[in-house]
C-alpha atoms as a PDB file:
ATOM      1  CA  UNK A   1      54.734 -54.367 -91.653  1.00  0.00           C
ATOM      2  CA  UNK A   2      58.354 -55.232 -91.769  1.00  0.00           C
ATOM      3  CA  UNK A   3      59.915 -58.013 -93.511  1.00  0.00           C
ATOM      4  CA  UNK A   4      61.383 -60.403 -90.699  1.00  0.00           C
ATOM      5  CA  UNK A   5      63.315 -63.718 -89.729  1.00  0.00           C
ATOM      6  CA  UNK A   6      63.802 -64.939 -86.887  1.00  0.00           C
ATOM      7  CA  UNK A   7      65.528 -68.341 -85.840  1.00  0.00           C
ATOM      8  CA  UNK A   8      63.508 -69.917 -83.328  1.00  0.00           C
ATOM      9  CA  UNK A   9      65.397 -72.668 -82.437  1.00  0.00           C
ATOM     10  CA  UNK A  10      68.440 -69.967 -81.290  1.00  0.00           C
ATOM     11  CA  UNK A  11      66.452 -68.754 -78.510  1.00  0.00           C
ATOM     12  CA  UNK A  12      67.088 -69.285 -75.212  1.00  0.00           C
ATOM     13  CA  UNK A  13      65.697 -69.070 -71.639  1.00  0.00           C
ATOM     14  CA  UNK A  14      66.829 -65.327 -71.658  1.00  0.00           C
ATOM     15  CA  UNK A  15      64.811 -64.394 -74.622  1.00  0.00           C
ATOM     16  CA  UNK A  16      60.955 -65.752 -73.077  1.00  0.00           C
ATOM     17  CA  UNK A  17      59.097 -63.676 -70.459  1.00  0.00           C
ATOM     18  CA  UNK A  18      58.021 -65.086 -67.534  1.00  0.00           C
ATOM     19  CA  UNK A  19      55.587 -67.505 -67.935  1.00  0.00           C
ATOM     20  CA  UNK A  20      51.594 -66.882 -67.437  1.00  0.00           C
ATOM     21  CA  UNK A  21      50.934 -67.752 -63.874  1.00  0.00           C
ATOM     22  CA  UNK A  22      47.762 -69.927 -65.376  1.00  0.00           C
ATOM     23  CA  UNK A  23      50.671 -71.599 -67.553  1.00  0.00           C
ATOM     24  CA  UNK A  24      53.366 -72.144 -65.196  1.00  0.00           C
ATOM     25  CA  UNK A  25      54.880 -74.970 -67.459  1.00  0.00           C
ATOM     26  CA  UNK A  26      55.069 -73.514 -70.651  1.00  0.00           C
ATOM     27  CA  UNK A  27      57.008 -70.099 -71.729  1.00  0.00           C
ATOM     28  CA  UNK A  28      55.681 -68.248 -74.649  1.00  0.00           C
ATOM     29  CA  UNK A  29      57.748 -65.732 -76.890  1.00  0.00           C
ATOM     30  CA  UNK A  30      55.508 -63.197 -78.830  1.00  0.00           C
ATOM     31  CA  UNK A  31      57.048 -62.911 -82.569  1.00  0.00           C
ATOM     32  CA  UNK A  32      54.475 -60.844 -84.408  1.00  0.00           C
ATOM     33  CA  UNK A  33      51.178 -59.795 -84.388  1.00  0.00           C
ATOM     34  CA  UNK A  34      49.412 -58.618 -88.222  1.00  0.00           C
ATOM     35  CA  UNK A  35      45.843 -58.623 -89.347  1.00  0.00           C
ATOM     36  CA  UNK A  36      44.535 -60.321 -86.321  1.00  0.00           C
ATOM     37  CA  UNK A  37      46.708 -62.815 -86.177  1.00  0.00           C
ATOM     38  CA  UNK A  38      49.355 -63.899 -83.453  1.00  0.00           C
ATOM     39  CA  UNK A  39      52.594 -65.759 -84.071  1.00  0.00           C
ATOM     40  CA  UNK A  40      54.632 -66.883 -81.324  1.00  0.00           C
ATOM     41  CA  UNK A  41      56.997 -69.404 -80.144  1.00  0.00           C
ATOM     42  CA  UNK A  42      56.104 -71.594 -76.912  1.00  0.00           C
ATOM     43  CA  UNK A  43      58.427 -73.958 -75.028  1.00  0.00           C
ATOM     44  CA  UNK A  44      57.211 -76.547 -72.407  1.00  0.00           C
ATOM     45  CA  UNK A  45      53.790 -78.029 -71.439  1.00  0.00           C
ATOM     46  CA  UNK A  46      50.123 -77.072 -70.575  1.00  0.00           C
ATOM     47  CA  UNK A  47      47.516 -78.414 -68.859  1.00  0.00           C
ATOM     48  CA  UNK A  48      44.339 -79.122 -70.950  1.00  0.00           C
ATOM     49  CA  UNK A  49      42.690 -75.770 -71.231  1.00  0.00           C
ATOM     50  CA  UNK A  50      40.351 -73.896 -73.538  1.00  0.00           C
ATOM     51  CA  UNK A  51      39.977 -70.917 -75.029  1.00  0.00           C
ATOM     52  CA  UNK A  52      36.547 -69.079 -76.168  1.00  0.00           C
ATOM     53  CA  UNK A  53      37.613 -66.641 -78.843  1.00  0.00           C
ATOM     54  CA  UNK A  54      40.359 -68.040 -80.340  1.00  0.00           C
ATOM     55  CA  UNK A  55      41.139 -70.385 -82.972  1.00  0.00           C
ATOM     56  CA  UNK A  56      44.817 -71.875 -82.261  1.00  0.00           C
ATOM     57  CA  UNK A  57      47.197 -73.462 -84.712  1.00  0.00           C
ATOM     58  CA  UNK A  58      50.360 -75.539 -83.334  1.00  0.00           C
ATOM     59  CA  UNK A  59      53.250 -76.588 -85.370  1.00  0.00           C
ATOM     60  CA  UNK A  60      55.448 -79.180 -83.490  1.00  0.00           C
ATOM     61  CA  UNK A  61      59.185 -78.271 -83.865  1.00  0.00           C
ATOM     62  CA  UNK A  62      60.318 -80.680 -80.692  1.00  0.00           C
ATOM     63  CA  UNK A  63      59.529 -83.448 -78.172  1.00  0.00           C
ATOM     64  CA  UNK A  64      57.367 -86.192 -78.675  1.00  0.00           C
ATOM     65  CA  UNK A  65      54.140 -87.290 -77.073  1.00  0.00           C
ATOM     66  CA  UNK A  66      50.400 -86.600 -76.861  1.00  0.00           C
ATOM     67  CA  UNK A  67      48.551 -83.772 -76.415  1.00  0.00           C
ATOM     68  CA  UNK A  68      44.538 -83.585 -75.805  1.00  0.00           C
ATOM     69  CA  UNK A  69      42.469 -82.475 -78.929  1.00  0.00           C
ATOM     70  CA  UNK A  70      38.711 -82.689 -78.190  1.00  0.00           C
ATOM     71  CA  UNK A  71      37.876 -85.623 -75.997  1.00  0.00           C
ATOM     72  CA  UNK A  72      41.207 -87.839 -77.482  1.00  0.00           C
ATOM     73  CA  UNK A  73      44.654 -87.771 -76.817  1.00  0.00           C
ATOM     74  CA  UNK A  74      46.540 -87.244 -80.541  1.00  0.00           C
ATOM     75  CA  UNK A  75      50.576 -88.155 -80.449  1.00  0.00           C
ATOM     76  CA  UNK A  76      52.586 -85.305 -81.359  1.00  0.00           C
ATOM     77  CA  UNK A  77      56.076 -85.114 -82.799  1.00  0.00           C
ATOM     78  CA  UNK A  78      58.221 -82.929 -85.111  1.00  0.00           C
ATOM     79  CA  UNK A  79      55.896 -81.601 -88.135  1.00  0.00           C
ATOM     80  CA  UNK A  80      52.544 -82.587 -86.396  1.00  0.00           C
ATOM     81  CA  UNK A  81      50.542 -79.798 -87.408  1.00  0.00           C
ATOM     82  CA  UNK A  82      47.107 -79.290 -85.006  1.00  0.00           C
ATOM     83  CA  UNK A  83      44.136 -76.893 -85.876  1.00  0.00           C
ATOM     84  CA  UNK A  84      42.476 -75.859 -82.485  1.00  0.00           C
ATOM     85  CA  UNK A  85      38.706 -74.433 -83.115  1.00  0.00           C
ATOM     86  CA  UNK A  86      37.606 -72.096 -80.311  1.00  0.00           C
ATOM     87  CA  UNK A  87      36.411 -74.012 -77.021  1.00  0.00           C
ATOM     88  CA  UNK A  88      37.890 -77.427 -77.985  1.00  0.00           C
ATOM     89  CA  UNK A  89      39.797 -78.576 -75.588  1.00  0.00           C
ATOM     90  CA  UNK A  90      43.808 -78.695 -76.087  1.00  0.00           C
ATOM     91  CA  UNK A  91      46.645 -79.368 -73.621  1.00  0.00           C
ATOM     92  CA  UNK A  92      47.122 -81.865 -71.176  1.00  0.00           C
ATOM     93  CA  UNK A  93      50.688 -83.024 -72.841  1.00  0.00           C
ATOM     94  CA  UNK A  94      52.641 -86.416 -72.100  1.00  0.00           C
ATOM     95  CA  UNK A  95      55.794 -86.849 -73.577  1.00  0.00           C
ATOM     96  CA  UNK A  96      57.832 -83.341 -73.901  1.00  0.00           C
ATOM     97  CA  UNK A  97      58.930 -80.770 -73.527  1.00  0.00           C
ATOM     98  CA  UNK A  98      57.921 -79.360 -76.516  1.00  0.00           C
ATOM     99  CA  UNK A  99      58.353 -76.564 -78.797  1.00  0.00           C
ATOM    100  CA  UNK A 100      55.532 -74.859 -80.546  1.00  0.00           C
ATOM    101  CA  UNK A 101      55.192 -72.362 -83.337  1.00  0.00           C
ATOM    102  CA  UNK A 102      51.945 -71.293 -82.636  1.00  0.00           C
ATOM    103  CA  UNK A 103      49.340 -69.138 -84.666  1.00  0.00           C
ATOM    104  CA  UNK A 104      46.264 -67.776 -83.187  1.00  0.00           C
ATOM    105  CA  UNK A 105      43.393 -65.521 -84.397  1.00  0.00           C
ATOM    106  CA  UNK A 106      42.654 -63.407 -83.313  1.00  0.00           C
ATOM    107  CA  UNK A 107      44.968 -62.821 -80.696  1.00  0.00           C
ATOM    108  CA  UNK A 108      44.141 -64.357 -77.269  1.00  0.00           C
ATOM    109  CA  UNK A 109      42.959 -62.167 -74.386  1.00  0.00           C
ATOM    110  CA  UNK A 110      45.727 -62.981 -72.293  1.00  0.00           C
ATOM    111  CA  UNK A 111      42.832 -63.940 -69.427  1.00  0.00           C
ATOM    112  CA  UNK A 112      40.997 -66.168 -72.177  1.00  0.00           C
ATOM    113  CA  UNK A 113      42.537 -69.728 -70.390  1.00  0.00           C
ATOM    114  CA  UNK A 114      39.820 -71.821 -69.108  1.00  0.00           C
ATOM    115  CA  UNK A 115      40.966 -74.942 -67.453  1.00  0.00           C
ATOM    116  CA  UNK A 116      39.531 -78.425 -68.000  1.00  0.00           C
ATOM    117  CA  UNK A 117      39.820 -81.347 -65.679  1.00  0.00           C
END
């Protein structure tokens, strides 16, 4: 591993890929992946979604509003930090767009989304 920094908040639209078609609202930048765990930077909104194998950790940088955690809607701002067990429902934003520094171990199966009405 090498020693890194990277500015999040000077990234623009440029530096995202496309987003997942099963996220069409929100556009995730991969930073780094080491010992089974996945950084990355998202931008935007999802809908409320699950995923089986994956524990998720979100760090608010920007946007205010709520997201769904479980079976409540939390408000989210700047420095909310949320801890997202596997299969708990998550998503589902009002308020927004955000920005997310996310963490997730291990790293999501990029087919592990599983939607929630």
């Amino acid at each position: 591993m090498v020693a890194t920094s990277i500015d999040l908040l000077a990234l623009n639209p440029a530096d995202f890929p496309p987003p997942n078609p099963a996220l069409p609202n929100l556009r995730t930048k991969g930073l780094l992946v080491v010992d089974s765990t996945a950084f990355a930077y998202s931008v935007g909104v999802a809908p409320k979604h699950t995923h089986a194998d994956t524990t998720e950790v979100q760090l608010v940088l920007d946007g205010t509003g709520t997201e769904w955690l479980g079976d409540k809607q939390i408000p989210i701002a700047p420095g909310t930090f949320v801890v997202i067990p596997p299969n708990t429902a998550h998503g589902g934003f009002t308020g927004g767009p955000f920005h997310l520094y996310t963490v997730k171990t291990p790293p999501q199966d990029p087919t592990d989304y599983h939607m929630v009405p």
